[in-house]
Every structure is written in C-alpha cells, then in structure tokens.
N, C-alpha and C. Protein backbone atom coordinates (compact mmCIF):
# COMPACT_ATOMS: atom_id res chain seq x y z
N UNK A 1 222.05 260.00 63.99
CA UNK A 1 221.18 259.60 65.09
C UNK A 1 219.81 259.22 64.52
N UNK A 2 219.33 258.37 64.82
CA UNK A 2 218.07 257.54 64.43
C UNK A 2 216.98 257.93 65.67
N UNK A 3 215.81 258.06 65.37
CA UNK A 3 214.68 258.13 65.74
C UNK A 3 213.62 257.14 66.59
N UNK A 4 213.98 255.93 65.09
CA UNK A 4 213.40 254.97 65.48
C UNK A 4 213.61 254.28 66.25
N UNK A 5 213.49 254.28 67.58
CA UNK A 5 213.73 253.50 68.70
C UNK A 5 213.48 251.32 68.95
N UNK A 6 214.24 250.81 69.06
CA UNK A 6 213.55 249.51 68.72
C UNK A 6 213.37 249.20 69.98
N UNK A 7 211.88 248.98 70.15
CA UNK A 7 211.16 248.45 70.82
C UNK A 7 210.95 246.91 71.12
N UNK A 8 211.76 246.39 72.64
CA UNK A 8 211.92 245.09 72.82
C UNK A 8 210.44 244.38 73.15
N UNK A 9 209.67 243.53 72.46
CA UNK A 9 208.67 242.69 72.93
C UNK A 9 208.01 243.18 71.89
N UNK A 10 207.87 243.98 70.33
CA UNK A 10 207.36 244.20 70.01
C UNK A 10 207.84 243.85 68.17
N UNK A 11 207.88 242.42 68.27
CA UNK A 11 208.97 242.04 67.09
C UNK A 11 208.08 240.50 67.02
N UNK A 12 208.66 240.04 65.67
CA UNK A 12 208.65 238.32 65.86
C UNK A 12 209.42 237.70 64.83
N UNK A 13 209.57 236.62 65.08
CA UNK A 13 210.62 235.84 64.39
C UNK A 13 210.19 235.37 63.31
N UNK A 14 210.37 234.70 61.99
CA UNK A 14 210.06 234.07 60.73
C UNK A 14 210.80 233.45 60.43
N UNK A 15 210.67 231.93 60.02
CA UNK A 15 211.43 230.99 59.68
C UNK A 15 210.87 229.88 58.49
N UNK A 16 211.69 230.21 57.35
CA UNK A 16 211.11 229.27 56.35
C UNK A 16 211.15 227.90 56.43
N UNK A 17 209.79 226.79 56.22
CA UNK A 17 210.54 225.86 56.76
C UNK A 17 210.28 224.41 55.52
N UNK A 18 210.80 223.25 55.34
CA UNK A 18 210.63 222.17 54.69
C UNK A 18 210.44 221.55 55.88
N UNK A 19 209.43 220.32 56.08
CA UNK A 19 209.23 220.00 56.53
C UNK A 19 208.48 218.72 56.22
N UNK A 20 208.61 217.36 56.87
CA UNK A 20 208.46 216.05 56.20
C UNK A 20 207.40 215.07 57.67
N UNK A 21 206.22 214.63 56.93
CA UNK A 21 205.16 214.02 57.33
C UNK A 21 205.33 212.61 57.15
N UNK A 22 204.85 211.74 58.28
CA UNK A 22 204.77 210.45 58.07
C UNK A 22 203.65 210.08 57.27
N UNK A 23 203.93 209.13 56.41
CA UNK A 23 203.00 208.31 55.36
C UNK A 23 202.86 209.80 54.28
N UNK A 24 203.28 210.54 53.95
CA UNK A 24 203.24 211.37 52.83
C UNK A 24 204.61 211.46 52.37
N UNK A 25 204.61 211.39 51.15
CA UNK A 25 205.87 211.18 50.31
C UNK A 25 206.24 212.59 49.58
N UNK A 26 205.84 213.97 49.73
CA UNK A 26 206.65 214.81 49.41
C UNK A 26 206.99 215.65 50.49
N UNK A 27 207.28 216.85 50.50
CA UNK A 27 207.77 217.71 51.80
C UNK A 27 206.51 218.58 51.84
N UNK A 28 206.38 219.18 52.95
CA UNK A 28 205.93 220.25 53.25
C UNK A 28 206.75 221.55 53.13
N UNK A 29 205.77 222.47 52.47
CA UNK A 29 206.99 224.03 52.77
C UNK A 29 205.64 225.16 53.77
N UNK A 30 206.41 225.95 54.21
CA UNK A 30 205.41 227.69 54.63
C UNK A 30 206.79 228.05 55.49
N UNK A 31 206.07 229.31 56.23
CA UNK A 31 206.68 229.84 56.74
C UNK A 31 205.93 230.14 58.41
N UNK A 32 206.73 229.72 59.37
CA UNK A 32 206.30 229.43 60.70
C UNK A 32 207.04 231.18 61.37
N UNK A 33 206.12 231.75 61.90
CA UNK A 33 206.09 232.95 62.65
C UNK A 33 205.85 232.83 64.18
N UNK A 34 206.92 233.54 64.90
CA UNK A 34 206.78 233.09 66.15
C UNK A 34 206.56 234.32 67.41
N UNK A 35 205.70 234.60 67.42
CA UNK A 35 205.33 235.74 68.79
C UNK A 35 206.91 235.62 69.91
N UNK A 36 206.71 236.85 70.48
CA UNK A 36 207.85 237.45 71.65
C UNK A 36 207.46 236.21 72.92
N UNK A 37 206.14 235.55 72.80
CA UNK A 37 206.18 234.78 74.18
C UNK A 37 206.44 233.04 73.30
N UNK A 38 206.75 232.99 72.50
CA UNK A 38 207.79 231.43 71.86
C UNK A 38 205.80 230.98 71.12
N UNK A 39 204.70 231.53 71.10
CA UNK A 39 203.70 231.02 70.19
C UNK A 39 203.40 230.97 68.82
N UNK A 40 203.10 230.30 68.24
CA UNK A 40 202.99 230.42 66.86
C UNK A 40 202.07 231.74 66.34
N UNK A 41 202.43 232.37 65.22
CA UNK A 41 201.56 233.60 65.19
C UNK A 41 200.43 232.57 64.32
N UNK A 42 199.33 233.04 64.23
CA UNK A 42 197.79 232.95 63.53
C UNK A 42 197.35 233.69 62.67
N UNK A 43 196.72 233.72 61.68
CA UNK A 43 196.36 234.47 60.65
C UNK A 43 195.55 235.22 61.55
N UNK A 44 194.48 235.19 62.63
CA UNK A 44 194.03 235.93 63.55
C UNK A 44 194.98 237.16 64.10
N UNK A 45 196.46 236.91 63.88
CA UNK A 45 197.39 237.70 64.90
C UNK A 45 197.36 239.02 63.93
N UNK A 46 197.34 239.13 62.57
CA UNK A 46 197.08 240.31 61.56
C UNK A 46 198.64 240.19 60.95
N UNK A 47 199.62 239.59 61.56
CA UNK A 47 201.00 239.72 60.91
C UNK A 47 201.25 239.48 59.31
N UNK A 48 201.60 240.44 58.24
CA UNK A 48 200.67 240.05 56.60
C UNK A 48 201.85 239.62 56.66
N UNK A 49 201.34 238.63 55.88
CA UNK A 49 201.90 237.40 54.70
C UNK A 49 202.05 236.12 55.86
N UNK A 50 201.96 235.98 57.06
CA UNK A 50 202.71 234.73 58.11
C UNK A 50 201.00 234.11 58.77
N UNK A 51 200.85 233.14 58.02
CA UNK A 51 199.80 232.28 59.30
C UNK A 51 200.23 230.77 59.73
N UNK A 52 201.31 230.93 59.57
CA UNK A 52 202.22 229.41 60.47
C UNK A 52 201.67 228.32 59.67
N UNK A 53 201.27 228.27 58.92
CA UNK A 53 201.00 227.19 58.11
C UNK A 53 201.44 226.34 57.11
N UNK A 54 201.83 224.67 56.60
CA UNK A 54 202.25 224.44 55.89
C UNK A 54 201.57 223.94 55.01
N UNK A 55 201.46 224.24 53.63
CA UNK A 55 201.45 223.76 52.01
C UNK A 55 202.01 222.35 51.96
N UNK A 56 201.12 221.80 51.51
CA UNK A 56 201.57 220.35 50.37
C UNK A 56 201.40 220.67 48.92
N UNK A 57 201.96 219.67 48.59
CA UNK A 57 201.47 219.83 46.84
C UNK A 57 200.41 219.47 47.15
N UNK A 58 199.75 219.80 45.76
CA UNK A 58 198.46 219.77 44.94
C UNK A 58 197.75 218.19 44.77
N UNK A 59 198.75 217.45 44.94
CA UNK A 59 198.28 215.50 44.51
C UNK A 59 199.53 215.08 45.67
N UNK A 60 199.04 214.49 46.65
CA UNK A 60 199.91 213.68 47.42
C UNK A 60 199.45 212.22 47.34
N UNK A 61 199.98 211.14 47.43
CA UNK A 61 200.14 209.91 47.79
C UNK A 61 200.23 209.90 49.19
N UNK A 62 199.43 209.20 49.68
CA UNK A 62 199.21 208.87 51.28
C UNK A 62 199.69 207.48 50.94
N UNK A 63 200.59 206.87 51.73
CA UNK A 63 200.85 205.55 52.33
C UNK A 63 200.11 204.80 53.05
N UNK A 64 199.81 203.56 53.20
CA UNK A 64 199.20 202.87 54.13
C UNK A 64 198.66 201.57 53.78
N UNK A 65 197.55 200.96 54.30
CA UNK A 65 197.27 199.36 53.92
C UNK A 65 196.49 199.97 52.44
N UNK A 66 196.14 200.60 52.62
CA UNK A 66 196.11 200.77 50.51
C UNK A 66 196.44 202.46 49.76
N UNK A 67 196.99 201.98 48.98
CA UNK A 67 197.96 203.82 48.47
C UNK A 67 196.53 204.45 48.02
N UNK A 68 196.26 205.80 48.49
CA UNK A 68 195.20 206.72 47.86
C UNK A 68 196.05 207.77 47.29
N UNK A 69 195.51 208.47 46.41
CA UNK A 69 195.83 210.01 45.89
C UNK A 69 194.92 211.04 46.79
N UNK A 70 195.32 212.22 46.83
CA UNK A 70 194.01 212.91 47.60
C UNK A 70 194.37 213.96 46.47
C-alpha cells in the first residue's frame, strides 16, 4: 500500500519537440511543458528544467530577398 496519493490537477505534461520555421534552414529543438488547464508552462511557472522554449543553432541562415547569417 502506497501513501502517496496522486493528486489529479496537480501534474503536467512534457514533450520533446523538433520543430521547423519558415525561411530558417535548420530545426528547432526544447522541450514544451503543458499546465493541467492545456497552457504552456513559463519559466515564471518554477517547473525546473521546462520554460517552453525553443533553441536554434548557434549560426542560422535566414532566407529571403538576400541570405543573412545571424
């Protein structure tokens, strides 16, 4: 018998994600965290390691009427 009772509404979801931008030519990666009411969690929300955010590389190529590096 377990103790720890699991408590419904008091959880959230994590989902690793790749993810692909128009006019940028590599992927995006992070990891998107999702509150009990379907919101994205926030580095404000305190959840460690999850602020819904995605990473590019370090040197992207932007597309457009003239190619930049950023």
């Amino acid at each position: 018998m377990r103790n720890d009772a699991c408590i419904p509404g008091q959880g959230w979801l994590t989902l690793g994600v790749k993810a692909f931008a128009t006019h940028v030519d590599q992927p995006l990666y992070g990891v998107l965290g999702f509150l009990t009411n379907g919101n994205l969690i926030a580095r404000s929300d305190g959840v460690n390691g999850v602020t819904s955010r995605l990473k590019g590389p370090n040197v992207i190529a932007v597309s457009g009427p003239e190619q930049h590096h950023l």
